[in-house]
N, C-alpha and C. Protein backbone atom coordinates (compact mmCIF):
# COMPACT_ATOMS: atom_id res chain seq x y z
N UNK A 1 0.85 -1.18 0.00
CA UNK A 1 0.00 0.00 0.00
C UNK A 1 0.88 1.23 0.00
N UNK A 2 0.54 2.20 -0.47
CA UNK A 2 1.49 2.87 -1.18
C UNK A 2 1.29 4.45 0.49
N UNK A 3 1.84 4.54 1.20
CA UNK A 3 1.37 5.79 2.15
C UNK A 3 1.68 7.58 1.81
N UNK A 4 0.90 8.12 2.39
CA UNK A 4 1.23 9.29 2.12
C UNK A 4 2.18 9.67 2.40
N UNK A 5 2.71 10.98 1.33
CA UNK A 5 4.44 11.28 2.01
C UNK A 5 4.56 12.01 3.43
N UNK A 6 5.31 11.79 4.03
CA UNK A 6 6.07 12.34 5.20
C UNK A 6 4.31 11.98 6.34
N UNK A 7 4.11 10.72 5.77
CA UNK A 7 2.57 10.30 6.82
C UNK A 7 3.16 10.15 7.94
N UNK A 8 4.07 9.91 8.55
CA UNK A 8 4.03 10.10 10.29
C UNK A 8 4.51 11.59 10.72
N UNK A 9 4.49 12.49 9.47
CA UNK A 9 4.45 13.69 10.49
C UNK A 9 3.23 14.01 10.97
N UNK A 10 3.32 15.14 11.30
CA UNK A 10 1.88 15.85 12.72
C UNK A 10 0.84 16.40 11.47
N UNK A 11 -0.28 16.23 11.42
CA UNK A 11 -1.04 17.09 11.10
C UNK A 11 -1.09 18.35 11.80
N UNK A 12 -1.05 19.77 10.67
CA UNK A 12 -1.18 21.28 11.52
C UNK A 12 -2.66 20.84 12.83
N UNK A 13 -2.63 21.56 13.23
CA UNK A 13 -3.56 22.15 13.88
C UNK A 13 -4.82 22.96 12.89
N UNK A 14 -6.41 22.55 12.98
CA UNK A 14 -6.90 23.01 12.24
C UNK A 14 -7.68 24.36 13.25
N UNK A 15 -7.86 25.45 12.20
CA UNK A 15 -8.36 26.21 12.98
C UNK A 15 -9.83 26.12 13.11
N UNK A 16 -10.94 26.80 13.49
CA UNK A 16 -11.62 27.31 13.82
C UNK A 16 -12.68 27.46 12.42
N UNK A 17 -13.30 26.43 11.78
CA UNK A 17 -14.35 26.90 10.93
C UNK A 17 -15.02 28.35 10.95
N UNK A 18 -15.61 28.81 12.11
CA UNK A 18 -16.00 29.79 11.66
C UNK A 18 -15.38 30.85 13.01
N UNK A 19 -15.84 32.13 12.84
CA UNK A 19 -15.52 33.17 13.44
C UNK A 19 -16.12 33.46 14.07
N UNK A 20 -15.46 33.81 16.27
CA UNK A 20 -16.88 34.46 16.73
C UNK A 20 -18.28 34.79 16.23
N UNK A 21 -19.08 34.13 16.97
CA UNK A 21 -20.52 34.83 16.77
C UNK A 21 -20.61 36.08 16.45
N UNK A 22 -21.22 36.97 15.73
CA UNK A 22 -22.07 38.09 16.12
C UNK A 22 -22.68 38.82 16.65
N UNK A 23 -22.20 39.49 17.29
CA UNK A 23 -23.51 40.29 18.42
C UNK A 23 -23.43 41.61 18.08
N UNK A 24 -22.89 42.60 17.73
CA UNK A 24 -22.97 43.81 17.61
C UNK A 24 -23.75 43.97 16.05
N UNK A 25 -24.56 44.83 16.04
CA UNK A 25 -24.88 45.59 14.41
C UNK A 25 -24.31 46.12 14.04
N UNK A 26 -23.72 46.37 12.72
CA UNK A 26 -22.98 47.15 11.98
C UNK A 26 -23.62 48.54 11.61
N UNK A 27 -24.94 48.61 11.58
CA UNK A 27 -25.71 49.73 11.09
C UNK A 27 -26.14 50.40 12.38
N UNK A 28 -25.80 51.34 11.85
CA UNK A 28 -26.64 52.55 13.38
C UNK A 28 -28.02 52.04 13.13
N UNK A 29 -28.45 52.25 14.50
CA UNK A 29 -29.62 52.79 14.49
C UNK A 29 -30.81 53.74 14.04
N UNK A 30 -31.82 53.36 13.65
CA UNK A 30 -32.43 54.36 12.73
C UNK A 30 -34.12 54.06 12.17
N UNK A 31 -34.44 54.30 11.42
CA UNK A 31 -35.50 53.94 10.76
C UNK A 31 -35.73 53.13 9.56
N UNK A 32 -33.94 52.77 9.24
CA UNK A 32 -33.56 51.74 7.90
C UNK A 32 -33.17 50.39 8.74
N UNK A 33 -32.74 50.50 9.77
CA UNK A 33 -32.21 49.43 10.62
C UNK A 33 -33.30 48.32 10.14
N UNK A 34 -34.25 48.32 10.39
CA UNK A 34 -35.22 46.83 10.12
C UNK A 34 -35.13 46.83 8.97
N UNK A 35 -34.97 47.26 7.62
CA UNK A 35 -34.11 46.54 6.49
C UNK A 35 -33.35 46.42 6.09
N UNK A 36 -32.41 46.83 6.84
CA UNK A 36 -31.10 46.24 6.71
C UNK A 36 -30.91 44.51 7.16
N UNK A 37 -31.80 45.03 8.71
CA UNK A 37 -31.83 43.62 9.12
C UNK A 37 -32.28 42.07 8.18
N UNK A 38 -33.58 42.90 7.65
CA UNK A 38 -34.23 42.11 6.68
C UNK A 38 -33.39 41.62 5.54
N UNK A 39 -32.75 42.65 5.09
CA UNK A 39 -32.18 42.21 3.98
C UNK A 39 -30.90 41.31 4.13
N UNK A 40 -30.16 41.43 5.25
CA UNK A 40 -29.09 40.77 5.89
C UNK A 40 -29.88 38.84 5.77
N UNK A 41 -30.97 39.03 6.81
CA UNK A 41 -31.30 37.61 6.80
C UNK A 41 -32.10 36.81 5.94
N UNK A 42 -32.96 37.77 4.70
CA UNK A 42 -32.80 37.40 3.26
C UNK A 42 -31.34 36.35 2.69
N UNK A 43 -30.73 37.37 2.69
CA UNK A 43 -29.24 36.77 2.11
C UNK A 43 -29.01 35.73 2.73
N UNK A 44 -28.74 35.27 3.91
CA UNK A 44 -28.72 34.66 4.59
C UNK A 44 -29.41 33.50 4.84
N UNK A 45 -30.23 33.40 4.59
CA UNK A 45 -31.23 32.32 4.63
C UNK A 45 -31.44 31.80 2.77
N UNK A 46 -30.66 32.79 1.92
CA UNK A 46 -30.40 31.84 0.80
C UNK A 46 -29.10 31.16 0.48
N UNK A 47 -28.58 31.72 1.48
CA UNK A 47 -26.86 31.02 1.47
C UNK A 47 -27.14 29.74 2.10
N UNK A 48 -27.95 29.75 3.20
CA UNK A 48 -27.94 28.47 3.71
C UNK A 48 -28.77 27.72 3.44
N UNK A 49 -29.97 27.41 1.85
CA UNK A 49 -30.64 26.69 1.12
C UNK A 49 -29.66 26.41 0.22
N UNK A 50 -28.37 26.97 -0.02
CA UNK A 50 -26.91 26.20 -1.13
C UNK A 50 -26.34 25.85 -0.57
N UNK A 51 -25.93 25.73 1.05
CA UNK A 51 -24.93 24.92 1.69
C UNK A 51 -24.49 23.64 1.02
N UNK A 52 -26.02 22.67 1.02
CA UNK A 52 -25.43 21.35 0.49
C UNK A 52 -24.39 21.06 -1.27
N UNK A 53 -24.74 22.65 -1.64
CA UNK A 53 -24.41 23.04 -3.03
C UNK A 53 -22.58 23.70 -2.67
N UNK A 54 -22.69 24.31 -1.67
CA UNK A 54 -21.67 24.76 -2.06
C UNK A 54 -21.41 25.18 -0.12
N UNK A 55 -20.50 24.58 0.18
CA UNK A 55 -20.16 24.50 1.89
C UNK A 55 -19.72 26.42 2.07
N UNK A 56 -18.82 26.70 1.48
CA UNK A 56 -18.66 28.20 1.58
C UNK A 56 -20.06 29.01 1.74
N UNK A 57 -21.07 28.65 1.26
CA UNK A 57 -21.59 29.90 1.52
C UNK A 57 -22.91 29.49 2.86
N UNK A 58 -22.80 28.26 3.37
CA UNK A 58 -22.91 27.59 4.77
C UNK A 58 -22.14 28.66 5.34
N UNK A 59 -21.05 28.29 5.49
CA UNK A 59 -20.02 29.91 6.16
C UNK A 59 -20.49 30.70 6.49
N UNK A 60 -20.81 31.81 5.31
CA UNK A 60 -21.24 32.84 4.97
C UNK A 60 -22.17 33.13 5.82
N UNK A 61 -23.39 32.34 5.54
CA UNK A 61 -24.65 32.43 6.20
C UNK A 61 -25.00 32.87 7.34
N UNK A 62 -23.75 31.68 8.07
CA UNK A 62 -23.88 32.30 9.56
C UNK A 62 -23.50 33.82 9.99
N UNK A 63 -22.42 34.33 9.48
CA UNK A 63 -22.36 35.47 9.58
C UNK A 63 -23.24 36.47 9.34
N UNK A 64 -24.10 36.34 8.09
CA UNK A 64 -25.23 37.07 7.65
C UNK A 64 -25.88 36.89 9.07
N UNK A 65 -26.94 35.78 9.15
CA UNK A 65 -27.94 35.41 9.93
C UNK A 65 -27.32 36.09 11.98
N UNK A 66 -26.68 36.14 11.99
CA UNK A 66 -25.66 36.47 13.13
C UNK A 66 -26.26 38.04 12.97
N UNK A 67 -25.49 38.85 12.03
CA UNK A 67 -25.93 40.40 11.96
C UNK A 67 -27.22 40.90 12.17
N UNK A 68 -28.06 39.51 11.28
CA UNK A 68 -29.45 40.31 11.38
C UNK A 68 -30.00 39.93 12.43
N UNK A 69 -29.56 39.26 13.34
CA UNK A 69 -30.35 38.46 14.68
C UNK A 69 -29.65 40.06 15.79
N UNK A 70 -28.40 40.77 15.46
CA UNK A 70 -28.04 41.38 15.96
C UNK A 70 -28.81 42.61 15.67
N UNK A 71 -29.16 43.16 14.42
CA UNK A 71 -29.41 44.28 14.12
C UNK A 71 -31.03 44.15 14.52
N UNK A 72 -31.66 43.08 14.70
CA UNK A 72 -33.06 43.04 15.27
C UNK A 72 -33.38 43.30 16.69
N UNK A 73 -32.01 42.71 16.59
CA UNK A 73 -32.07 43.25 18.66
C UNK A 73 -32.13 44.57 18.86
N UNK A 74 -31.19 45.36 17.87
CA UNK A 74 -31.05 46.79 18.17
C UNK A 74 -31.91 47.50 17.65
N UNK A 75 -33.14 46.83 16.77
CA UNK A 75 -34.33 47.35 16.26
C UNK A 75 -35.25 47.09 17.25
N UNK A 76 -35.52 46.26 18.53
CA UNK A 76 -36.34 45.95 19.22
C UNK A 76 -37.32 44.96 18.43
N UNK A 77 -36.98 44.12 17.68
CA UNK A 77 -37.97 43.58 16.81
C UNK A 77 -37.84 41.85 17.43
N UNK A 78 -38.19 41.60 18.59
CA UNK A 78 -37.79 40.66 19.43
C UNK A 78 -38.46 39.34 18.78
N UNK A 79 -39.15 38.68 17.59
CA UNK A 79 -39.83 37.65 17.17
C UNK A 79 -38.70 37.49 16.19
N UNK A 80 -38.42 38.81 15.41
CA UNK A 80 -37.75 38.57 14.12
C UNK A 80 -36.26 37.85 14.33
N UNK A 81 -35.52 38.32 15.74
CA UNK A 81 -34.50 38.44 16.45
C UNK A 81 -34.49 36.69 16.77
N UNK A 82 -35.43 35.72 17.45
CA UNK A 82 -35.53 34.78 17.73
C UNK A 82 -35.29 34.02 16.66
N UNK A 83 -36.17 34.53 15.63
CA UNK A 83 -36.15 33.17 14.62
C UNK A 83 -34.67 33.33 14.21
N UNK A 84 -34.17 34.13 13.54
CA UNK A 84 -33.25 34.47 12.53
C UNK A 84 -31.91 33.40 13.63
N UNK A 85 -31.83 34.39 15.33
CA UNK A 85 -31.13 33.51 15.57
C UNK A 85 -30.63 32.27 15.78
N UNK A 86 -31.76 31.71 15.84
CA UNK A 86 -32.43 30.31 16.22
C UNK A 86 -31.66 29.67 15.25
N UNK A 87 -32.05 29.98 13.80
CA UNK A 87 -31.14 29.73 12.68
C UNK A 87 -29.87 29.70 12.58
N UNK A 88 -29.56 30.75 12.91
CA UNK A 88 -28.04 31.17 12.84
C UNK A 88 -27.08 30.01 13.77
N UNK A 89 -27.67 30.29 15.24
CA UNK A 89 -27.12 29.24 16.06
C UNK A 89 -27.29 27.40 15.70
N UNK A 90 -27.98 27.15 14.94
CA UNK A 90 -28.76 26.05 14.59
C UNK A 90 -27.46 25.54 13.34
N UNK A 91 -27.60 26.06 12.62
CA UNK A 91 -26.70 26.25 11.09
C UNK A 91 -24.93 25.76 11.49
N UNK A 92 -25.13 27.00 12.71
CA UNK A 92 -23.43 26.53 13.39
C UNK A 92 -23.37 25.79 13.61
N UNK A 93 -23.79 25.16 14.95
CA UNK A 93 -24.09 23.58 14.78
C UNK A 93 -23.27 22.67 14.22
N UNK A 94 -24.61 22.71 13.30
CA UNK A 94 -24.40 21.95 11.93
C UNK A 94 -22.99 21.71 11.74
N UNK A 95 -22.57 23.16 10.75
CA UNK A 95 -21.41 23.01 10.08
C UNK A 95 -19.92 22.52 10.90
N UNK A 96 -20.24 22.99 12.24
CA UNK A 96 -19.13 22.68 13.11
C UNK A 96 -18.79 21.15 13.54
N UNK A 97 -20.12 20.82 13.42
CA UNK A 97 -20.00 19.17 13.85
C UNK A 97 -19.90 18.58 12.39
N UNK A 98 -20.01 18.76 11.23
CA UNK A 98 -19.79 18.19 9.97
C UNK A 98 -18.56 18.79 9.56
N UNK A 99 -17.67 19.70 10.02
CA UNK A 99 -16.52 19.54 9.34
C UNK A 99 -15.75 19.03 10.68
N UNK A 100 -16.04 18.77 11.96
CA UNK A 100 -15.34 18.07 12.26
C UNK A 100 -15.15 16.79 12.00
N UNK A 101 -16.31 16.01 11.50
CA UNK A 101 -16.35 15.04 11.13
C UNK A 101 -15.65 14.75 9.59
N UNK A 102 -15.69 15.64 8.67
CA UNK A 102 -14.90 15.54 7.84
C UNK A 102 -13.49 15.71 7.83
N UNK A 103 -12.91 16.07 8.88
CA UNK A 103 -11.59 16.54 9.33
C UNK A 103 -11.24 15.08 9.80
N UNK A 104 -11.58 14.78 10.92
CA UNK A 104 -11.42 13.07 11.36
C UNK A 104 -10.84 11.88 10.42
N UNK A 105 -11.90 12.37 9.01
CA UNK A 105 -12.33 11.48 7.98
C UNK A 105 -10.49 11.57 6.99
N UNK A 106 -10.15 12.98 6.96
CA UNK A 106 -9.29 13.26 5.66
C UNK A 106 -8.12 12.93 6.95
N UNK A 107 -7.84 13.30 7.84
CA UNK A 107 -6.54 12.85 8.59
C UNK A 107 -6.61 11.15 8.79
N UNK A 108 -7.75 10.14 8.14
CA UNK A 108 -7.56 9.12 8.76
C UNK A 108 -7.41 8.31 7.11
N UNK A 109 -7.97 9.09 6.34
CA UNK A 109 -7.47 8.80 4.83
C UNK A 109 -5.75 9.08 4.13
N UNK A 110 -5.56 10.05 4.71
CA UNK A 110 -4.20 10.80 4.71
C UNK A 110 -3.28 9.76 5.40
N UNK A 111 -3.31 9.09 6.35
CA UNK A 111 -2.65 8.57 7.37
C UNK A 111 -2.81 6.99 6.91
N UNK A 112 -3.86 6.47 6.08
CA UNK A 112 -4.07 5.00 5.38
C UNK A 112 -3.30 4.95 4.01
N UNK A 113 -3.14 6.24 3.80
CA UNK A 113 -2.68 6.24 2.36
C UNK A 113 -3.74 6.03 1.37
N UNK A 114 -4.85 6.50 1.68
CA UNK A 114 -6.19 5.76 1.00
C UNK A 114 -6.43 7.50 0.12
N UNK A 115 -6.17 7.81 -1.44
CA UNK A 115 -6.46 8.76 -2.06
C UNK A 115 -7.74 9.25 -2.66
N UNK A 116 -8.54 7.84 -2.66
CA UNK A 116 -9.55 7.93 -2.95
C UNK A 116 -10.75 8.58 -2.29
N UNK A 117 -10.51 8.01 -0.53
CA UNK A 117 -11.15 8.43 0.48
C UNK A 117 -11.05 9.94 0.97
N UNK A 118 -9.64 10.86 0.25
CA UNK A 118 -9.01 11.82 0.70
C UNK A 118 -9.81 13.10 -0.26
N UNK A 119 -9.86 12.54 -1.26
CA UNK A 119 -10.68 13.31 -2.79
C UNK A 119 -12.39 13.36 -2.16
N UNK A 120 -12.38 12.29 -1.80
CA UNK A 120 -14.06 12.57 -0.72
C UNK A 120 -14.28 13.96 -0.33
N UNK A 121 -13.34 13.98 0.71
CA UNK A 121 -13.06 14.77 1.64
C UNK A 121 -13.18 16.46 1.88
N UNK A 122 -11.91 16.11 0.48
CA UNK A 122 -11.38 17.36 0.23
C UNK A 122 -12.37 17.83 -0.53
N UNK A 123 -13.37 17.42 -1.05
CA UNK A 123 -14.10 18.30 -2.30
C UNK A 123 -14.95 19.00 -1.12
N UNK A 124 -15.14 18.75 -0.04
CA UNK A 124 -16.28 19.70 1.04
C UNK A 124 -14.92 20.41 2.06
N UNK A 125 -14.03 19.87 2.24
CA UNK A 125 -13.36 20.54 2.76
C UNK A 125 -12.09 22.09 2.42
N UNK A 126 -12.00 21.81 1.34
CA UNK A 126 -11.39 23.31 0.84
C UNK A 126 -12.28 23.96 0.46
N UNK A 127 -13.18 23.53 0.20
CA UNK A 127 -14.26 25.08 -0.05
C UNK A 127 -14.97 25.78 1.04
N UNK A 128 -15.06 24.78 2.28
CA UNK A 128 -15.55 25.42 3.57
C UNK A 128 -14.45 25.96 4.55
N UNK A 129 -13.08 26.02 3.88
CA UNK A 129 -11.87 26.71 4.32
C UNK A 129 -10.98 27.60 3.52
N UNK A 130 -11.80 27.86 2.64
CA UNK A 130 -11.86 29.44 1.36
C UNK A 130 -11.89 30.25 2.33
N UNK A 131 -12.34 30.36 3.06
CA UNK A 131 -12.02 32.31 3.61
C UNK A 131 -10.59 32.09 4.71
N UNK A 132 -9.77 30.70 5.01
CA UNK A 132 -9.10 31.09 6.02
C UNK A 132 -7.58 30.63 5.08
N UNK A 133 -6.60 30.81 6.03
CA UNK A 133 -5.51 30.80 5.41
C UNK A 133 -4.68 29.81 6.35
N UNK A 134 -3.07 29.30 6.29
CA UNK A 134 -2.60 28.97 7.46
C UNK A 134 -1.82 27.86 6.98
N UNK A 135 -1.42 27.02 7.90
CA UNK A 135 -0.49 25.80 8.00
C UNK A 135 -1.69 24.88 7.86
N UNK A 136 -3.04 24.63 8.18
CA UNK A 136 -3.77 23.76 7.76
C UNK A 136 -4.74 23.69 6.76
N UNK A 137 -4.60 24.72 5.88
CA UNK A 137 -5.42 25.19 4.95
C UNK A 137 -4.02 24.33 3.88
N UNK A 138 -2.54 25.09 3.81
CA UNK A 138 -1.53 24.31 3.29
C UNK A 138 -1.73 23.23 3.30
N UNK A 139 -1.88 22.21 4.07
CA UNK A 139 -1.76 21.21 4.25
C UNK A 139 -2.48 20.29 3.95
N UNK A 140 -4.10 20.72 3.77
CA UNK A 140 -5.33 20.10 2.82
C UNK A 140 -4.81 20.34 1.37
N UNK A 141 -4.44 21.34 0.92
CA UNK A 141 -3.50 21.27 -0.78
C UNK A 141 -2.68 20.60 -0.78
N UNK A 142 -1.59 20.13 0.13
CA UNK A 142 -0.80 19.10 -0.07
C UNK A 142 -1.21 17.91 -0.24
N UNK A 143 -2.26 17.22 0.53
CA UNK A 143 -3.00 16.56 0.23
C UNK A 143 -3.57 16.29 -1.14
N UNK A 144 -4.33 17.09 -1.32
CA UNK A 144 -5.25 16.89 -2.42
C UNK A 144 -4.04 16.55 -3.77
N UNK A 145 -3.07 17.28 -3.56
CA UNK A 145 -1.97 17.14 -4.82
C UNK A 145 -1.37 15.30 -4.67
N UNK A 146 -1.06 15.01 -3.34
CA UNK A 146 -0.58 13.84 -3.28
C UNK A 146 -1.98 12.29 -3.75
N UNK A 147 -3.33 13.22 -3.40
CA UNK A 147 -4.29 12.07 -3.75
C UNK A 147 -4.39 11.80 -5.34
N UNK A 148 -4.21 13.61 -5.68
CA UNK A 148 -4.38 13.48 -7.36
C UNK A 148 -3.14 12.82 -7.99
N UNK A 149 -2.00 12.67 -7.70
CA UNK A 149 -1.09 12.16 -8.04
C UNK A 149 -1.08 10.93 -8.00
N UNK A 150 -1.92 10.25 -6.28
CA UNK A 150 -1.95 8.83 -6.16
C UNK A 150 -2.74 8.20 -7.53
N UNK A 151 -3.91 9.09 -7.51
CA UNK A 151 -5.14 8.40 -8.56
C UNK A 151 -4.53 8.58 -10.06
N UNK A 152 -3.92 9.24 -10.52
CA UNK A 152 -2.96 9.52 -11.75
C UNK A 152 -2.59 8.66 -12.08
N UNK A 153 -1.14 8.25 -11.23
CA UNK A 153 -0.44 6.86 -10.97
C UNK A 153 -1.29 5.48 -11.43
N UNK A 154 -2.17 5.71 -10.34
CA UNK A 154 -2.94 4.13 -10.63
C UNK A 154 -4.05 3.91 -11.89
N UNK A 155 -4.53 5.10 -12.69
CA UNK A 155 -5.57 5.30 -13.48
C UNK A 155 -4.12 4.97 -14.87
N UNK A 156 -2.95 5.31 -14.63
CA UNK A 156 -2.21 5.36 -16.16
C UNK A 156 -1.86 3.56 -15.96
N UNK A 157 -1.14 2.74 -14.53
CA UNK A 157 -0.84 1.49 -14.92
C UNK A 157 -1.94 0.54 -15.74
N UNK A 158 -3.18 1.22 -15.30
CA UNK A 158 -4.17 0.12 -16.21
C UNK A 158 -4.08 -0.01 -17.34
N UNK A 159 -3.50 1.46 -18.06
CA UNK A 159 -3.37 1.65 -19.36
C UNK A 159 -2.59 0.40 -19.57
């Protein structure tokens, strides 16, 4: 079985899917504030009907849905404020416990030497780590180069 290169080193440290919660509004206060809000958790609530389409804008979402749960608070609009957050917190969740689970998945593919299992992986995992940068963001591209290389390899001997 063929292992990944330098497989008994350390996997980085992964960071932090997403970024502090939200609590402050960005928009003063005012008489536009409730559509801003609105329009914040509009957006927001269509980012997170493409999640399963596209994990980045899962991301996204929360941040949206975060602002407008914030900017409702500071509108006094206490129903609108519930749901949106409800969502927001709900969504996190989600994504936090599914990329940990996909994280588990690519360090235990990475570590079998298994490229196939790693290409799984990686197709939800670099796109839901598009906005960050780092030693473990590197280190999912190293990957993905060593899986595409594995599957290369083995797709030309059949030839």
């Amino acid at each position: 079985t063929r292992n990944a290169p330098a497989a008994e080193a350390i996997v980085p440290a992964a960071p932090a899917l997403l970024d502090p919660a939200v609590t402050a509004c960005p928009a003063p206060a005012g008489p536009t504030l409730p559509a801003f809000a609105a329009e914040k958790a509009r957006i927001g609530f269509a980012q997170r009907e493409r999640r399963p389409f596209s994990p980045a804008d899962g991301v996204e979402a929360v941040a949206l849905l975060e602002t407008a749960a914030a900017c409702y608070h500071t509108a006094n609009l206490a129903n609108e404020e519930r749901e949106v957050k409800w969502a927001a917190t709900s969504l996190r969740g989600r994504l936090d416990e599914e990329y940990h689970v996909r994280r588990v998945r690519i360090e235990h593919a990475f570590k079998v030497g298994d490229p196939f299992a790693a290409k799984r992986e990686l197709a939800f995992l670099v796109p839901m780590m598009a906005h960050r940068r780092g030693p473990y963001v590197d280190w999912l591209g190293s990957v993905d180069r060593y899986a595409s290389q594995a599957l290369d390899e083995r797709s030309t001997r059949k030839l």
